[in-house]
Protein backbone atom coordinates (compact mmCIF):
# COMPACT_ATOMS: atom_id res chain seq x y z
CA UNK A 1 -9.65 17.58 24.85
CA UNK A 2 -6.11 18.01 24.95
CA UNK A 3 -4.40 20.97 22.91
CA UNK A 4 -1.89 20.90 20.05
CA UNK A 5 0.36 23.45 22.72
CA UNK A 6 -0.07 20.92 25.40
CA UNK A 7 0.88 18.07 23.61
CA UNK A 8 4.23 20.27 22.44
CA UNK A 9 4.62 21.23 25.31
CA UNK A 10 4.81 17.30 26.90
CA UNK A 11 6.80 15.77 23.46
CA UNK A 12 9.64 18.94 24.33
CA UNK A 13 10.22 17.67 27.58
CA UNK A 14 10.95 14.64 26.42
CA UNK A 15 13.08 15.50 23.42
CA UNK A 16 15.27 17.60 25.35
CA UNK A 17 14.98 14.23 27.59
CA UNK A 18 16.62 12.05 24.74
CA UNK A 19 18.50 13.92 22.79
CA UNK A 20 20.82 14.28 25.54
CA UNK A 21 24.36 12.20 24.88
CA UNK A 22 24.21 10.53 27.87
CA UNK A 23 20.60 9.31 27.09
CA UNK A 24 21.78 8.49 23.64
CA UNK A 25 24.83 6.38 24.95
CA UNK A 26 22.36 4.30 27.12
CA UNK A 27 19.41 3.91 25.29
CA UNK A 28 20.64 4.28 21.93
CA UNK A 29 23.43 2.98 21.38
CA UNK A 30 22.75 -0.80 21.81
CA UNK A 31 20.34 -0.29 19.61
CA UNK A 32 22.68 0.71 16.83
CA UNK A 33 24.99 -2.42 16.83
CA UNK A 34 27.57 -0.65 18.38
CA UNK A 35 29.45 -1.83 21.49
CA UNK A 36 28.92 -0.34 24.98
CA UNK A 37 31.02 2.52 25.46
CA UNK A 38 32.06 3.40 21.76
CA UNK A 39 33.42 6.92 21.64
CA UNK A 40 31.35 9.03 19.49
CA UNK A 41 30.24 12.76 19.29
CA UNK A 42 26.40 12.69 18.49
CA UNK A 43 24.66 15.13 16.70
CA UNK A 44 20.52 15.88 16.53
CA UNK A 45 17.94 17.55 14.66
CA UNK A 46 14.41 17.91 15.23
CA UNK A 47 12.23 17.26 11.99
CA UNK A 48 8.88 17.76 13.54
CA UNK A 49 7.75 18.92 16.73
CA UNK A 50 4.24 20.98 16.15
CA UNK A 51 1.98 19.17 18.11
CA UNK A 52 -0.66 17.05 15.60
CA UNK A 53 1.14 13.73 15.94
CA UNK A 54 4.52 12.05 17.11
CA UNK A 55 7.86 13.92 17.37
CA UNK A 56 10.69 13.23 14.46
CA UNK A 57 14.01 13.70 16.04
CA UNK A 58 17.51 12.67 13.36
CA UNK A 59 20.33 10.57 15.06
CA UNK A 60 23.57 11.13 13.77
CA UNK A 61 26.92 10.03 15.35
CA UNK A 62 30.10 11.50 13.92
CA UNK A 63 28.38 13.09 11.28
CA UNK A 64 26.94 9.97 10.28
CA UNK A 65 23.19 9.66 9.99
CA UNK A 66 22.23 7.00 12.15
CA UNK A 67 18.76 6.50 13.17
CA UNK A 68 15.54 8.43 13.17
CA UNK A 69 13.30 8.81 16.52
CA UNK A 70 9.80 9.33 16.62
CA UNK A 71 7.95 9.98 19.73
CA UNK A 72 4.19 9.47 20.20
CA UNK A 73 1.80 11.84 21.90
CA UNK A 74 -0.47 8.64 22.98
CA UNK A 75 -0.55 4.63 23.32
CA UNK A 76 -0.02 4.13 19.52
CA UNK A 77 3.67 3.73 19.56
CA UNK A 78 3.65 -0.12 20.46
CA UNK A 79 1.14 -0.87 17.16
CA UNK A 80 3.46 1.16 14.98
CA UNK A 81 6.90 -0.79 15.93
CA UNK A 82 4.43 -4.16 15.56
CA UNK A 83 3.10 -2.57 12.16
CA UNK A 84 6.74 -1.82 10.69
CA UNK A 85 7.73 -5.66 11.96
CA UNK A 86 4.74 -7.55 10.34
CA UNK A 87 5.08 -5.20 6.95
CA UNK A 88 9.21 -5.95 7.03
CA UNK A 89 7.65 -9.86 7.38
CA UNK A 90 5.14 -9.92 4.59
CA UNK A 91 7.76 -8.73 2.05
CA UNK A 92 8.55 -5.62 2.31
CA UNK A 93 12.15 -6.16 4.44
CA UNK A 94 15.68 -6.97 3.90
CA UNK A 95 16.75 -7.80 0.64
CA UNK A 96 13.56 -6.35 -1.17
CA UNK A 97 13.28 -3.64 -4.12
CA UNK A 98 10.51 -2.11 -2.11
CA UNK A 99 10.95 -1.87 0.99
CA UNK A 100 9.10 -0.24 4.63
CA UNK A 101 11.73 1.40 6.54
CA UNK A 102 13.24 -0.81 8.99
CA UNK A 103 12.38 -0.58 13.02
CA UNK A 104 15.60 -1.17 15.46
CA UNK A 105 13.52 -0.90 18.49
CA UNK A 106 10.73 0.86 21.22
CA UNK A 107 12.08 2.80 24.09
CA UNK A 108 8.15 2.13 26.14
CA UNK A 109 8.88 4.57 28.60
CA UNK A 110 9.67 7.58 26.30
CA UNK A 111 6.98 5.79 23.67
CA UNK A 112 10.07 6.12 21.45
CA UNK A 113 10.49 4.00 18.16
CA UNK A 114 13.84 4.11 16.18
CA UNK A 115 14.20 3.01 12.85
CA UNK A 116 16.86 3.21 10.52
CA UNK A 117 17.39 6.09 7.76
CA UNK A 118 15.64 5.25 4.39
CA UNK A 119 18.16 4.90 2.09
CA UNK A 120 18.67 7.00 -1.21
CA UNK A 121 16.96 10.58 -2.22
CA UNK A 122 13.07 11.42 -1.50
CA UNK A 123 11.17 11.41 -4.69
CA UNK A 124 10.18 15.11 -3.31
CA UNK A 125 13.73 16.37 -3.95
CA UNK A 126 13.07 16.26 -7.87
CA UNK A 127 10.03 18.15 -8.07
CA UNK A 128 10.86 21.30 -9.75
CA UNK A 129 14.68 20.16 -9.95
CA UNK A 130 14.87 17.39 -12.72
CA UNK A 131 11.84 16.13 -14.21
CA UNK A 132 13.26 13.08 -15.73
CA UNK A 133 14.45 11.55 -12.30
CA UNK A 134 10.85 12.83 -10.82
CA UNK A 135 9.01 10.25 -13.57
CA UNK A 136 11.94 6.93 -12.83
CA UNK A 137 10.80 8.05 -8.88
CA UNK A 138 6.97 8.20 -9.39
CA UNK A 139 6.63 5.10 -11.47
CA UNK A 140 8.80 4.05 -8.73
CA UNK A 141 6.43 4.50 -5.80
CA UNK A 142 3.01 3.59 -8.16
CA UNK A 143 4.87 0.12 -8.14
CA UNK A 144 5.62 0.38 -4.16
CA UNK A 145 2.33 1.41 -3.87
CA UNK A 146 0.44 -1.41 -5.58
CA UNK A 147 2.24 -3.91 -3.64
CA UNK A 148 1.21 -2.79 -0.62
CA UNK A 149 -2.45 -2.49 -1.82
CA UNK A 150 -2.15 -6.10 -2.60
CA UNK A 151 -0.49 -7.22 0.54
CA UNK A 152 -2.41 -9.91 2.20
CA UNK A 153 -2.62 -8.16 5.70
CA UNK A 154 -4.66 -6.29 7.57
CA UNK A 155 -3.61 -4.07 10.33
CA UNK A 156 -4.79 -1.34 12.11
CA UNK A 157 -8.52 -0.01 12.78
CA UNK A 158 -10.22 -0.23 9.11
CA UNK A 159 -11.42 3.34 8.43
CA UNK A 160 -14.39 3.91 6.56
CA UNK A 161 -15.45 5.99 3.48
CA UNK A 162 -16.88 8.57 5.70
CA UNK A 163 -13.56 9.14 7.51
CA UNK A 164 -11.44 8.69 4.70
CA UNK A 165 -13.20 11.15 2.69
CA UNK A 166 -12.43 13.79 5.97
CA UNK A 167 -15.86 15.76 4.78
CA UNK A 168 -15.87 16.74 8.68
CA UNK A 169 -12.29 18.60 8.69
CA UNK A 170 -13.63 19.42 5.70
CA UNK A 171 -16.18 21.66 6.32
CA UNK A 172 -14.20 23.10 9.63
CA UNK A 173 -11.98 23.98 7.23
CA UNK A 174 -13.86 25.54 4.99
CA UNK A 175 -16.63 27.47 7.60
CA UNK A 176 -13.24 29.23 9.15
CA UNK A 177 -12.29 30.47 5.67
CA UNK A 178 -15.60 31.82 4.78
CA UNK A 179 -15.83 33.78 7.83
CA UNK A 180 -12.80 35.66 6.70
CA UNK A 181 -13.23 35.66 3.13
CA UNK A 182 -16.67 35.48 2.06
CA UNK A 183 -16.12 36.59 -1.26
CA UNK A 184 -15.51 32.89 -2.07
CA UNK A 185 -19.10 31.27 -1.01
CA UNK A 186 -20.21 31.26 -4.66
CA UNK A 187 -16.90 29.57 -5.84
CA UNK A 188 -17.18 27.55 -3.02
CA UNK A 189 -20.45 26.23 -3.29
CA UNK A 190 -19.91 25.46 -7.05
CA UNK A 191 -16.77 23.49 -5.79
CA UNK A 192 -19.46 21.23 -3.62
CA UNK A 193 -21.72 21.50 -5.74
CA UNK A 194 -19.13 19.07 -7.96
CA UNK A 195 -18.08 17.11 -5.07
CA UNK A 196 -21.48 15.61 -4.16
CA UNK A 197 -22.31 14.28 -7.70
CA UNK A 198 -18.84 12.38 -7.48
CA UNK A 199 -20.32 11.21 -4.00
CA UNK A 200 -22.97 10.06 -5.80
CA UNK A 201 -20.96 7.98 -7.83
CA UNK A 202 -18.47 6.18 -4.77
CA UNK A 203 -18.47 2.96 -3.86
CA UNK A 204 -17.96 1.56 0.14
CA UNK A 205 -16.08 -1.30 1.06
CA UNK A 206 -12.87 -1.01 -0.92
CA UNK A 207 -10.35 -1.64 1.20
CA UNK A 208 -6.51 -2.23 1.44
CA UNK A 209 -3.86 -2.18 3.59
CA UNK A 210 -3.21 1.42 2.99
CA UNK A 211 0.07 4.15 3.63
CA UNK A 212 -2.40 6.36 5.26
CA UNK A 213 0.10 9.59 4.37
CA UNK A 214 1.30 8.89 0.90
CA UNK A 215 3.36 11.50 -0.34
CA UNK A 216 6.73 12.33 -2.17
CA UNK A 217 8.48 13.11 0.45
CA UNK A 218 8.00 9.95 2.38
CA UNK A 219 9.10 7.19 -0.72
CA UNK A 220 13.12 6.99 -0.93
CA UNK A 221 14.95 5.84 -3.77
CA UNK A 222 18.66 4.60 -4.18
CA UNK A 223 20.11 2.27 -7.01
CA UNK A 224 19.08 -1.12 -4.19
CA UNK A 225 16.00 -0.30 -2.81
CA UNK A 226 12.63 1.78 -2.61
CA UNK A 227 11.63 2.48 0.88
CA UNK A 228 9.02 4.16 2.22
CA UNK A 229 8.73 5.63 5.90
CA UNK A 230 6.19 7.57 8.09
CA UNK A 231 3.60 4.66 7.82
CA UNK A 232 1.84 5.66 11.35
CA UNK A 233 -1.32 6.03 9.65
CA UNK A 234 -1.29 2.56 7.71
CA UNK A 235 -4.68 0.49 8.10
CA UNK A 236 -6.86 -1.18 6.09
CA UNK A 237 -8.49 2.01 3.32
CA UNK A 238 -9.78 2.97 0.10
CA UNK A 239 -6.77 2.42 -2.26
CA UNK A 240 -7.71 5.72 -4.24
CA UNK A 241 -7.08 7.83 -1.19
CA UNK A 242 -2.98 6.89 -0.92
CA UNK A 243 -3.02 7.20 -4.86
CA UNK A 244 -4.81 10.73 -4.57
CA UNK A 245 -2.76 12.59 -2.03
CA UNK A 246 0.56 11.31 -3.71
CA UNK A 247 -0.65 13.06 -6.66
CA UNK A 248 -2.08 16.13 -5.06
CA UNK A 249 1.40 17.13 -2.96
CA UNK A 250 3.23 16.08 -6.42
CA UNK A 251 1.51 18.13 -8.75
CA UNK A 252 0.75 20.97 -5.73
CA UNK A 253 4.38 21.33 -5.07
CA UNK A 254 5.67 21.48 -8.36
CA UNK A 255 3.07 24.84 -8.92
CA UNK A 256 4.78 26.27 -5.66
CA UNK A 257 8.31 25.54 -6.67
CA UNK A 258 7.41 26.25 -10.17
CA UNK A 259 4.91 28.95 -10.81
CA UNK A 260 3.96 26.17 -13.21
CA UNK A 261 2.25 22.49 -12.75
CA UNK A 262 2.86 21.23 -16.32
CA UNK A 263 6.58 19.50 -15.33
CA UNK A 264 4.23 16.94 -13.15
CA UNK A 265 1.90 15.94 -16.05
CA UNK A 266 4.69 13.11 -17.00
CA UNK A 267 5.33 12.21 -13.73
CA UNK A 268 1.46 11.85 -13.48
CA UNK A 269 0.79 9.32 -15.86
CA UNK A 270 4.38 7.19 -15.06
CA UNK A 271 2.53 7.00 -11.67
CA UNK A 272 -1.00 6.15 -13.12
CA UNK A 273 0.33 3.63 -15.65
CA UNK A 274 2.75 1.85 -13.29
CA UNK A 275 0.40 1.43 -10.53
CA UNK A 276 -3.04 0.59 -12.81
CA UNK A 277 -0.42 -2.15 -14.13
CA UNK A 278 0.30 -3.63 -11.10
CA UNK A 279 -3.13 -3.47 -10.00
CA UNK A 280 -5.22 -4.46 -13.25
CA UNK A 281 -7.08 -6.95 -11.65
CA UNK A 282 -8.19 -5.45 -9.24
CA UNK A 283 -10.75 -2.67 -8.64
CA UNK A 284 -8.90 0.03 -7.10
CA UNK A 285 -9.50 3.26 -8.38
CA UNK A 286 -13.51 3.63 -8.77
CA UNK A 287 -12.87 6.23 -5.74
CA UNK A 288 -9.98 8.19 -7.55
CA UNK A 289 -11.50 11.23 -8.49
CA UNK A 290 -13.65 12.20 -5.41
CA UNK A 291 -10.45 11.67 -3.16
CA UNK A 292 -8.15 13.67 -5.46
CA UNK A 293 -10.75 16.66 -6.16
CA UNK A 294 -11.58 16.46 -1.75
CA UNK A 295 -7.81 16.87 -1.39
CA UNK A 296 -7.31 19.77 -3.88
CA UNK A 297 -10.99 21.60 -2.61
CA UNK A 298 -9.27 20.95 1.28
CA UNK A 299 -6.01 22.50 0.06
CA UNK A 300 -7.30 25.73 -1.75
CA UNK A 301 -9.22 26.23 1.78
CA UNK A 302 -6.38 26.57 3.76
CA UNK A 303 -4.45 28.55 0.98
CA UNK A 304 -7.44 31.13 1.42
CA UNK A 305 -7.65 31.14 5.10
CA UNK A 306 -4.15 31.96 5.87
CA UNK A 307 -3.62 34.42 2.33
CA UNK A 308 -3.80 38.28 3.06
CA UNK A 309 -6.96 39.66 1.23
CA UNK A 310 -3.92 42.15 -0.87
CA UNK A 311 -1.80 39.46 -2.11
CA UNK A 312 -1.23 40.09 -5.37
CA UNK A 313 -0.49 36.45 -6.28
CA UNK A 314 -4.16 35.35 -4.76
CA UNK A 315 -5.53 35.21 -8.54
CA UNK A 316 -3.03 32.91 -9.36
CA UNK A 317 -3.48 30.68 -6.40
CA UNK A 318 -7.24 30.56 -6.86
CA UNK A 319 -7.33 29.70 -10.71
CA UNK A 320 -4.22 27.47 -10.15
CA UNK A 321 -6.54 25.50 -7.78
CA UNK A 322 -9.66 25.86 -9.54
CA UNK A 323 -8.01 24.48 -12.99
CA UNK A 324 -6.78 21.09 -11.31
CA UNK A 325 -10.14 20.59 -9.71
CA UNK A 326 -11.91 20.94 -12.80
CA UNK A 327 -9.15 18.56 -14.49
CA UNK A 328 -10.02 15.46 -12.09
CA UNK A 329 -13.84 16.09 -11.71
CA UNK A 330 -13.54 15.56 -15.59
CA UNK A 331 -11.16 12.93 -15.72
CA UNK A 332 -8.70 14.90 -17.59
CA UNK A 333 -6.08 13.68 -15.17
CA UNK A 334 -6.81 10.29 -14.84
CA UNK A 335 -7.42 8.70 -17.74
């Protein structure tokens, strides 16, 4: 099994590789609809370069943003550029509200995709800042959302309820925080305890094309368009699962940024109402609260394996955590 530092390793080689200007005058370029030899100083940033997945490198030329380049750590770059193409195709392109960002090409022997910069602010960049803008941007992406859950296509490897529910990472997760804090089995095991009634209570077989990686900070809005990147993970899913981590990173980030998660509550329900709306004839939510309570019980688990045992701000984390669990097992945010 290949290592996390060995893929970094290999994707740094070939960022330095391409984020060279003569590189980017030969590769890049044509890709940008500019003619061969344009004079231009180029600039780049790396995003993301840890390791679990492709590389995220910004393009910008002359201080312009440009394009964005992602490089894959395996064979799955072809599928994504054919992905973004056939989603761009079934109405979610040019001239659109809602819109999937939009691929210029694949460099095959870097396993390079460009696209082109979402356009607008990421609904992320109002959490904690201005909650009226966060509510126009969440009702925003329930509505982008819901019409990709009712897309007629399927691509990508259709992934189960076992693997979407990610009980395996889950309990990795959670054996390599007991071991260092095993003050926590008995909250712990209550936690589970809750889970497997919901499990109970799941249904199979619901699937949609899904996001795969739904959050706030991948759904950009400007006064044109809504468009949504970072769709690597897209395949055919349980609906609830994209609905549940877009509401788990919203109302998570807002207690980080906050000290408080009460701002999100409205943004909550302008997601809920605008995507149930969209979707009201169609059964797409029976999975919502065992998703969104897995996602917040996976979260507090790394929050306590990485915490020092004297942080005074533990307490807080732990009933912070603890609160919004009980609040979906009960239904108390979804209803």
């Amino acid at each position: 099994m290949v290592s996390t530092k060995d893929v970094k390793r290999t994707l740094s080689r070939r960022v330095e590789i391409v984020t060279q200007p003569q590189f980017l005058d030969m590769e890049v370029l044509p890709f940008l609809g500019m003619e061969d030899g344009a004079q231009g100083d180029w600039e780049t940033h790396i995003i993301q370069l840890d390791g679990t997945g492709a590389a995220t490198v910004e393009i910008k030329r002359d201080g312009r943003q440009m394009a964005f380049a992602k490089l894959f750590p395996d064979a799955s770059g072809p599928q994504m550029y054919a992905k973004l193409k056939t989603l761009r195709a079934a109405g979610f392109g040019s001239g659109e509200r809602y819109q999937a960002v939009e691929p210029l090409g694949f460099i095959p022997e870097y396993a390079m995709l460009l696209t082109k910069p979402a356009e607008g602010r990421a609904v992320s960049t109002h959490i904690g800042v201005d909650d009226e803008a966060l509510v126009a941007g969440a009702r925003e992406a329930g509505i982008w959302l819901a019409k990709l859950h009712r897309a007629p296509i399927h691509t990508g490897t259709p992934k189960p309820m076992l693997e979407s529910g990610e009980l395996l990472s889950l309990a990795r997760r959670l054996a390599k925080m007991l071991c260092r804090r095993p003050e926590y089995l008995s909250l712990t095991l209550d936690m589970i305890q809750a889970l497997e009634k919901l499990a109970a209570e799941t249904e199979d077989g619901l699937r949609v094309q899904s996001h795969g990686q739904y959050r706030p900070i991948h759904v950009f809005i400007s006064d044109a368009s809504v468009t949504v990147i970072d769709l690597d993970r897209s395949r055919p899913c349980d609906p609830a699962r994209d609905v549940a981590e877009f509401l788990h990173r919203m109302r998570m980030t807002m207690f980080w940024r906050t000290g408080t998660v009460k701002p999100a509550d409205a943004a909550t329900d302008a997601f809920l109402v605008a995507y149930r709306s969209a979707m009201a004839d169609r059964p797409s939510l029976t999975n919502l609260r065992f998703h969104w309570a897995r996602y917040i019980f996976h979260s507090l688990n790394r929050k306590l394996k990485g915490r020092d045992p004297s942080d005074l701000a533990l307490d807080a984390t732990v009933a912070f955590y603890r609160s919004e669990f009980d609040n979906v097992i009960n239904g108390r945010l979804s209803a």
